[in-house]
Protein backbone atom coordinates (compact mmCIF):
# COMPACT_ATOMS: atom_id res chain seq x y z
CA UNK A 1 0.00 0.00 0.00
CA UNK A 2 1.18 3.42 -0.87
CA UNK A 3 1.54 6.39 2.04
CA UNK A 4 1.52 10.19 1.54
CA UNK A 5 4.35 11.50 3.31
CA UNK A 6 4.06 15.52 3.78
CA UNK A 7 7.28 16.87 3.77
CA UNK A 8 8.35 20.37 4.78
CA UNK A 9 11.83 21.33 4.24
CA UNK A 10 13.97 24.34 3.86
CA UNK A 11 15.21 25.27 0.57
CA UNK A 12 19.07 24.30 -0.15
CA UNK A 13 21.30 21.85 -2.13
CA UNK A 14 20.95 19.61 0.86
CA UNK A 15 17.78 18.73 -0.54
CA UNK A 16 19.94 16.49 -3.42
CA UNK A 17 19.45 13.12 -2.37
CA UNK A 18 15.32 13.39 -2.04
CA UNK A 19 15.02 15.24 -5.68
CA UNK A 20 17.12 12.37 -6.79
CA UNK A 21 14.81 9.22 -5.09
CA UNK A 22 11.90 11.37 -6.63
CA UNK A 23 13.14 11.48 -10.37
CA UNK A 24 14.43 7.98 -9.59
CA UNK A 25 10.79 6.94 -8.59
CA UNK A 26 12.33 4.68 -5.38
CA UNK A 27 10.04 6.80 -2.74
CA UNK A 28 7.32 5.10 -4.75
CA UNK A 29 9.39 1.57 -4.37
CA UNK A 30 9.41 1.55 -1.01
CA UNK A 31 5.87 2.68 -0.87
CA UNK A 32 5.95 6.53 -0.56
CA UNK A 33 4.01 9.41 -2.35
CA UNK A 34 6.02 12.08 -1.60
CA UNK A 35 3.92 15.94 -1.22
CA UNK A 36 7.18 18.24 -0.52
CA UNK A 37 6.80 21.74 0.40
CA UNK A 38 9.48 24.36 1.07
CA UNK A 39 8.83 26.75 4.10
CA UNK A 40 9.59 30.15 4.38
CA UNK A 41 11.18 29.76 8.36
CA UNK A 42 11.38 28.03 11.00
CA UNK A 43 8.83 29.19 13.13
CA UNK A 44 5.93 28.67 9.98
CA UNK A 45 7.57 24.87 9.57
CA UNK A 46 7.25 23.98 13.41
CA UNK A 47 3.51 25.65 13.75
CA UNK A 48 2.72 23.65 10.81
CA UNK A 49 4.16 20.15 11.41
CA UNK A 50 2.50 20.32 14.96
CA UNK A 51 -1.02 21.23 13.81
CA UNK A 52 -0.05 18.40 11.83
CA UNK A 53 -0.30 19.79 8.24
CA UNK A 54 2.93 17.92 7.73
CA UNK A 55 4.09 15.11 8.05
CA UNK A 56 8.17 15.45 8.32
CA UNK A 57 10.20 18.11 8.72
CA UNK A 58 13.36 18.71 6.67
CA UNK A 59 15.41 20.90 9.49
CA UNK A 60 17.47 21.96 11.89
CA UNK A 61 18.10 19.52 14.60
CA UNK A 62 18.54 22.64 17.21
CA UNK A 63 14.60 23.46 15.98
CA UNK A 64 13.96 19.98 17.74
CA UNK A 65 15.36 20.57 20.59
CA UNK A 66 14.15 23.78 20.93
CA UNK A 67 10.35 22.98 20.93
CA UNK A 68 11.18 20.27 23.02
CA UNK A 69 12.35 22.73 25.89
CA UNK A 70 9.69 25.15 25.16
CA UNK A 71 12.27 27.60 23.49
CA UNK A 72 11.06 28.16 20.16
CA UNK A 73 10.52 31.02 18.22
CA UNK A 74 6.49 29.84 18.39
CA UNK A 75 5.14 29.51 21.64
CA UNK A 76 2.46 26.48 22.39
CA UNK A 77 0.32 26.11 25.27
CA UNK A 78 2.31 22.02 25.51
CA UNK A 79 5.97 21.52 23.80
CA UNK A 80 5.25 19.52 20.66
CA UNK A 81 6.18 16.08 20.70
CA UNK A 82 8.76 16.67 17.70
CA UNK A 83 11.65 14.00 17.70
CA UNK A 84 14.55 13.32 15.04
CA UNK A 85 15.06 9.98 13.18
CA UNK A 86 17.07 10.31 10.66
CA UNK A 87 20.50 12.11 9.49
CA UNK A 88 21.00 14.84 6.72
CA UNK A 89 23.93 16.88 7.03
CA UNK A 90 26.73 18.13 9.63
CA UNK A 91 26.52 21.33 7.63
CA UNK A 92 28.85 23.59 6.51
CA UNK A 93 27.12 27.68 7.73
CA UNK A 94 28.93 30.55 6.07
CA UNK A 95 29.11 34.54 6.86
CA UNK A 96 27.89 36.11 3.78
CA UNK A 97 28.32 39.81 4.23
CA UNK A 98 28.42 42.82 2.00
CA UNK A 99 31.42 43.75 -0.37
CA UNK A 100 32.55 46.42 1.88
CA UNK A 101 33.22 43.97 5.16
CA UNK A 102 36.39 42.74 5.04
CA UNK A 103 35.88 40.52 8.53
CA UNK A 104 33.90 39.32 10.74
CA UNK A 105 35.24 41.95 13.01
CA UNK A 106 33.75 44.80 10.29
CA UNK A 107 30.33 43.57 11.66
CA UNK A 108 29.82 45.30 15.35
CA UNK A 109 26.97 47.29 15.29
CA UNK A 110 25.73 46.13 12.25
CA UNK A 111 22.45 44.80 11.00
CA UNK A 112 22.31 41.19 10.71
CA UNK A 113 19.31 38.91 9.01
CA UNK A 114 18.72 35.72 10.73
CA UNK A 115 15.58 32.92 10.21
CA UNK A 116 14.77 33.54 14.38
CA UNK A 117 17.07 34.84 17.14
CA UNK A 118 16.49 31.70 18.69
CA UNK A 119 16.58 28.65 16.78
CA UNK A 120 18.13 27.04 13.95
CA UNK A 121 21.66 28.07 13.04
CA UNK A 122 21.47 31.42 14.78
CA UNK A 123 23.54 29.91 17.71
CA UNK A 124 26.23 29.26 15.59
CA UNK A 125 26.09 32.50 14.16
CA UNK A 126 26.47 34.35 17.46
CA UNK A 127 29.55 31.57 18.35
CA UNK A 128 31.22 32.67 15.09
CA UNK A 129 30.89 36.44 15.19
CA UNK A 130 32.39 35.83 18.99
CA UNK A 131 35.18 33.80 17.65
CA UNK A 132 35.53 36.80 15.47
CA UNK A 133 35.59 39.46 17.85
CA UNK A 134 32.10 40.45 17.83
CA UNK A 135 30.44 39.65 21.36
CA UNK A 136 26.42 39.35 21.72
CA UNK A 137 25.07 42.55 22.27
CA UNK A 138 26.78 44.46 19.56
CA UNK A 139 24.83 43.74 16.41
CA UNK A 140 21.09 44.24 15.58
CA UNK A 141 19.27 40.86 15.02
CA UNK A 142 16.95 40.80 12.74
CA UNK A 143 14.11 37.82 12.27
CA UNK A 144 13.87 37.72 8.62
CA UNK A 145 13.32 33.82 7.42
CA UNK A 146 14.69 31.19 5.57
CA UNK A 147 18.31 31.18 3.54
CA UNK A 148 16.79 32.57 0.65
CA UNK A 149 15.16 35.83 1.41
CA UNK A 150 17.96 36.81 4.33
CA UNK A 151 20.41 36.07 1.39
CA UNK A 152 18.44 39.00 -0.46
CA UNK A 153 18.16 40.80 2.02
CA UNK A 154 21.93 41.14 2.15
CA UNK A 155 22.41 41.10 -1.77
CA UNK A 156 20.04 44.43 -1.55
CA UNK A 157 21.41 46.18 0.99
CA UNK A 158 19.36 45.55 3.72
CA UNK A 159 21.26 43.77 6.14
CA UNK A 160 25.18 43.77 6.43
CA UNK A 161 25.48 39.70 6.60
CA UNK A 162 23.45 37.03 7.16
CA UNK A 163 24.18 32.77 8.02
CA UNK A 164 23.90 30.79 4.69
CA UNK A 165 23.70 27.34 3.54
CA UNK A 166 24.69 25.92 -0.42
CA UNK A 167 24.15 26.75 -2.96
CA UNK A 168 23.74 30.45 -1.64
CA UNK A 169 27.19 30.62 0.02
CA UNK A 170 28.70 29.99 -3.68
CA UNK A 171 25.78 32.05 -5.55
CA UNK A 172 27.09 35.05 -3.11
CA UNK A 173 30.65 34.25 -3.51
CA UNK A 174 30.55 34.72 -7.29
CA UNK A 175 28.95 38.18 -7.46
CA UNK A 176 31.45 39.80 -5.04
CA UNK A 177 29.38 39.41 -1.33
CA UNK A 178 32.02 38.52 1.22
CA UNK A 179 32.35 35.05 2.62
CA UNK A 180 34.53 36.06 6.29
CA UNK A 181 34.14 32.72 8.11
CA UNK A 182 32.62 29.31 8.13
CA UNK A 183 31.48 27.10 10.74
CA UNK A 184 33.86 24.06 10.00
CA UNK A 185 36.98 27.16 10.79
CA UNK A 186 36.11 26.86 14.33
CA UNK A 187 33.59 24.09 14.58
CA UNK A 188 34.59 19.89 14.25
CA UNK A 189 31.09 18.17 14.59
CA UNK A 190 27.65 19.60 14.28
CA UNK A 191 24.42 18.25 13.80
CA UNK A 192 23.10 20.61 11.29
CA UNK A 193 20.12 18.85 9.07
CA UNK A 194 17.91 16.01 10.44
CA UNK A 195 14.34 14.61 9.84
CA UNK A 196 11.69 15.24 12.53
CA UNK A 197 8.29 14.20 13.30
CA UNK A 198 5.56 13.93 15.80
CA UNK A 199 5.82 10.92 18.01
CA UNK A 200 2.08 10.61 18.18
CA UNK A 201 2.40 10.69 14.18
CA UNK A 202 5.58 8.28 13.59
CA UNK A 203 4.02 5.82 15.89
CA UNK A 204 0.93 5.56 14.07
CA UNK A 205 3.09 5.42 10.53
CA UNK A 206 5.66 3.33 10.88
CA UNK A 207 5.73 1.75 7.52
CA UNK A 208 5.37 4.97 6.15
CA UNK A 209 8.47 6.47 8.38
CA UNK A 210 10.75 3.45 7.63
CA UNK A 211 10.00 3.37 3.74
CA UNK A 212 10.80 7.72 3.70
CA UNK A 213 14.28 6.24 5.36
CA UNK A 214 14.67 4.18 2.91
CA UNK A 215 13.85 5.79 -0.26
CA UNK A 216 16.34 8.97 1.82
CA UNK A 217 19.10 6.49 1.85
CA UNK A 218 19.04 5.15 -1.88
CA UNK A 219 18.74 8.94 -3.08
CA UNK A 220 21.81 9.56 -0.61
CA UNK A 221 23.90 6.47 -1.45
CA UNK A 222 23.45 7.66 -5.46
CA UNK A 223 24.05 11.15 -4.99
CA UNK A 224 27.27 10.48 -2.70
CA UNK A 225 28.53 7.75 -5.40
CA UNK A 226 31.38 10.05 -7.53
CA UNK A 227 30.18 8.00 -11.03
CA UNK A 228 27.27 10.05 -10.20
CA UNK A 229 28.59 13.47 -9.59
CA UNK A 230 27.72 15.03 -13.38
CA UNK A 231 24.07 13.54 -13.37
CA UNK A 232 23.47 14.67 -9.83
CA UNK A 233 24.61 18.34 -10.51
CA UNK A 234 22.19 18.07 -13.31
CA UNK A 235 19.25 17.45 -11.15
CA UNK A 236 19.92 20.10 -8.74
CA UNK A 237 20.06 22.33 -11.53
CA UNK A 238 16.77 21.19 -12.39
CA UNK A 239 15.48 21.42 -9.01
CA UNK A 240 17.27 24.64 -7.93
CA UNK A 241 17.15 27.43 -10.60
CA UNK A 242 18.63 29.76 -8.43
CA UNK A 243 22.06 27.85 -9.26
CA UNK A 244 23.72 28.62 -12.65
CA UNK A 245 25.87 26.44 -14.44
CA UNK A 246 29.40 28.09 -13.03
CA UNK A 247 28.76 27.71 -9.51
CA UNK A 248 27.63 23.91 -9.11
CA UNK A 249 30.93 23.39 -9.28
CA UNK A 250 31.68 24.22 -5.37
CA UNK A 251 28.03 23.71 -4.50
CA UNK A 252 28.68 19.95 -4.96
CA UNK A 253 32.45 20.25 -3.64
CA UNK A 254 30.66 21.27 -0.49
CA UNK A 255 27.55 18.63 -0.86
CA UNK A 256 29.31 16.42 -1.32
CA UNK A 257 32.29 16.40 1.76
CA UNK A 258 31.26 14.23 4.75
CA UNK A 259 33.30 17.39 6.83
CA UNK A 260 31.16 19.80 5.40
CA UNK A 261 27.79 18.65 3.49
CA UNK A 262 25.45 15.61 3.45
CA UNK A 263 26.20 12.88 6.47
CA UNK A 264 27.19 9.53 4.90
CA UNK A 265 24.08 7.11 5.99
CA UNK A 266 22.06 9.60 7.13
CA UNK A 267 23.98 8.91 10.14
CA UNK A 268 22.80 11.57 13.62
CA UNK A 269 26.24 11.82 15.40
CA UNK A 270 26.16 12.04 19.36
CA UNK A 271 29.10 14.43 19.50
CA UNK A 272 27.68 16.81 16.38
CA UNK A 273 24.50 16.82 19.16
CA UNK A 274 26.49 17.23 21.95
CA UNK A 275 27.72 20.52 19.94
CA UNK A 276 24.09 21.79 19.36
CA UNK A 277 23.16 21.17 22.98
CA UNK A 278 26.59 22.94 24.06
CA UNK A 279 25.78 25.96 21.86
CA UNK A 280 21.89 26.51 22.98
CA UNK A 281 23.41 26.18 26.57
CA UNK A 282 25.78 28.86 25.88
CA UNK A 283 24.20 31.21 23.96
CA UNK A 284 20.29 30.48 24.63
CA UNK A 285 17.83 30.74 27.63
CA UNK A 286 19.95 31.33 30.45
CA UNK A 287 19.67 28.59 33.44
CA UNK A 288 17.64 26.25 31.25
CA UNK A 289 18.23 22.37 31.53
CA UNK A 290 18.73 20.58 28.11
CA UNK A 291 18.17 17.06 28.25
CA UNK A 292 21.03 14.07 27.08
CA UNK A 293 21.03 13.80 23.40
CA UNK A 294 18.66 10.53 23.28
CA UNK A 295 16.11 12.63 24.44
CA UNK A 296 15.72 14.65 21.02
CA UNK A 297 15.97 11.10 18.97
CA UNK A 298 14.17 7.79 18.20
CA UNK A 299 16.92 5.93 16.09
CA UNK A 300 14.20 2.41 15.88
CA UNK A 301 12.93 4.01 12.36
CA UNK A 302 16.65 4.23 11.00
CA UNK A 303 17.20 0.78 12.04
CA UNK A 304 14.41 -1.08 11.17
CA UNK A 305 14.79 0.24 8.04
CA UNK A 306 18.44 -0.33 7.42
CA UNK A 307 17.62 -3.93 8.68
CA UNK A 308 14.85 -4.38 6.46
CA UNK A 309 17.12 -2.77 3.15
């Protein structure tokens, strides 16, 4: 029997290996229609995945343990029960500022366009503009949305640097924008990308949970196969107008590096958690108690469906 999985994800080249099991029709294989839908922040993707208009949730894993701990940029009345199962990306975050900044230092008391102060990759951002010089407190913050608009935002002026993803950190990179730091300078592990749902949900689904997995992790094991690297960067092209032709180059370089890019098996590392947990700590409510990493994951999915393969 086929399932509907809703999926909302942020936009990005990490988004590779599911436009490749779509083309390669193995989300229907392993019994999966896939309805995907790109959101335009974080706050609009966790509202909507815990009204349940979705399904999964292509995101940050720092989004999951934020609505765990009640710290999200959306406030509900009873933390959603929002969990991780599966692996994406350690993910390689980038500085793109305007052509006039010539460091990270450059950016005290500018203006700087993040998704929300609070969640996703923002606590990395505030680590790397301190690593740089630039303590909390001396820059405006500015809740603007997902990589695409805060990208424009700098591109027109609006904002003197935002935290980017591929293929925007290349896209800004060839028209001049500055590119000061990234987080693999100062950062080893870090669970960037993940798959979430709603326990209540995922229980309910299984088969539909474990064949998703699956379906992930044939699109990964393609798109991370080198024999494959001149088709891939052809679908992404497809799939991502935004990149031209003479950038997919270092979009994929970056894809494509288990350092930097997509996380061979779809594998969620305990010490690329650890980092997210030790970043919130640091730089998010003060005095609030984070939970051990197993508390943000339910690895049973990942392995019943590796099993199963």
């Amino acid at each position: 029997m086929t399932r509907t999985v809703k999926l909302i994800a942020f936009p990005g080249a990490p988004n590779l290996p599911i436009f490749v099991a779509q083309e390669k029709g193995w989300f229907a294989r392993h019994g999966v229609t896939l309805d995907m839908t790109l959101t335009p922040n974080s706050a609009y993707q966790a509202e909507a995945l815990a009204k349940g208009e979705f399904d999964v949730a292509g995101s940050a894993f720092d989004n999951v343990v934020a609505y765990t701990e009640g710290q999200g940029a959306v406030a509900f009345d009873t933390p959603p029960d929002f969990f991780a199962f599966l692996g994406a990306t350690q993910i390689e975050l980038a500085i793109v500022a305007a052509k006039d900044v010539k460091s990270v230092a450059d950016l005290a008391g500018k203006s700087l366009a993040l998704d929300a102060p609070g969640t996703g990759f923002a606590f990395v951002f505030y680590h790397m503009l301190a690593q740089g010089g630039v303590k909390p407190g001396e820059y405006e913050r500015v809740a603007v949305g997902a990589t695409p608009t805060r990208w424009e935002s700098v591109r027109d002026g609006k904002h003197a640097a935002t935290m980017t993803i591929e293929p925007f950190t290349s896209i800004a990179k060839a028209q001049g924008f500055c590119v000061p730091a990234r987080s693999t300078d100062t950062i080893r592990d870090y669970q960037g990308g993940i798959f979430a749902a709603r326990r209540s949900w995922a229980t309910q689904n299984r088969e539909a949970v474990v064949g998703f997995i699956r379906a992930y992790l044939d699109g990964l094991e393609w798109t991370l196969d080198p024999a494959n690297r001149e088709e891939g960067s052809q679908i992404l092209l497809r799939n991502m107008p935004d990149i031209k032709p003479p950038v997919v180059g270092s979009v994929m370089n970056s894809l494509l590096s288990p350092r930097s890019g997509l996380t061979p098996k779809g594998a969620i590392t305990i010490e690329g958690i650890r980092t997210v947990l030790d970043l919130r700590a640091r730089y998010g409510k003060p005095g609030a108690k984070l939970g051990a990493p197993g508390k943000y994951i339910d690895l049973s999915y990942y392995d019943e469906a590796v099993k199963g393969a």
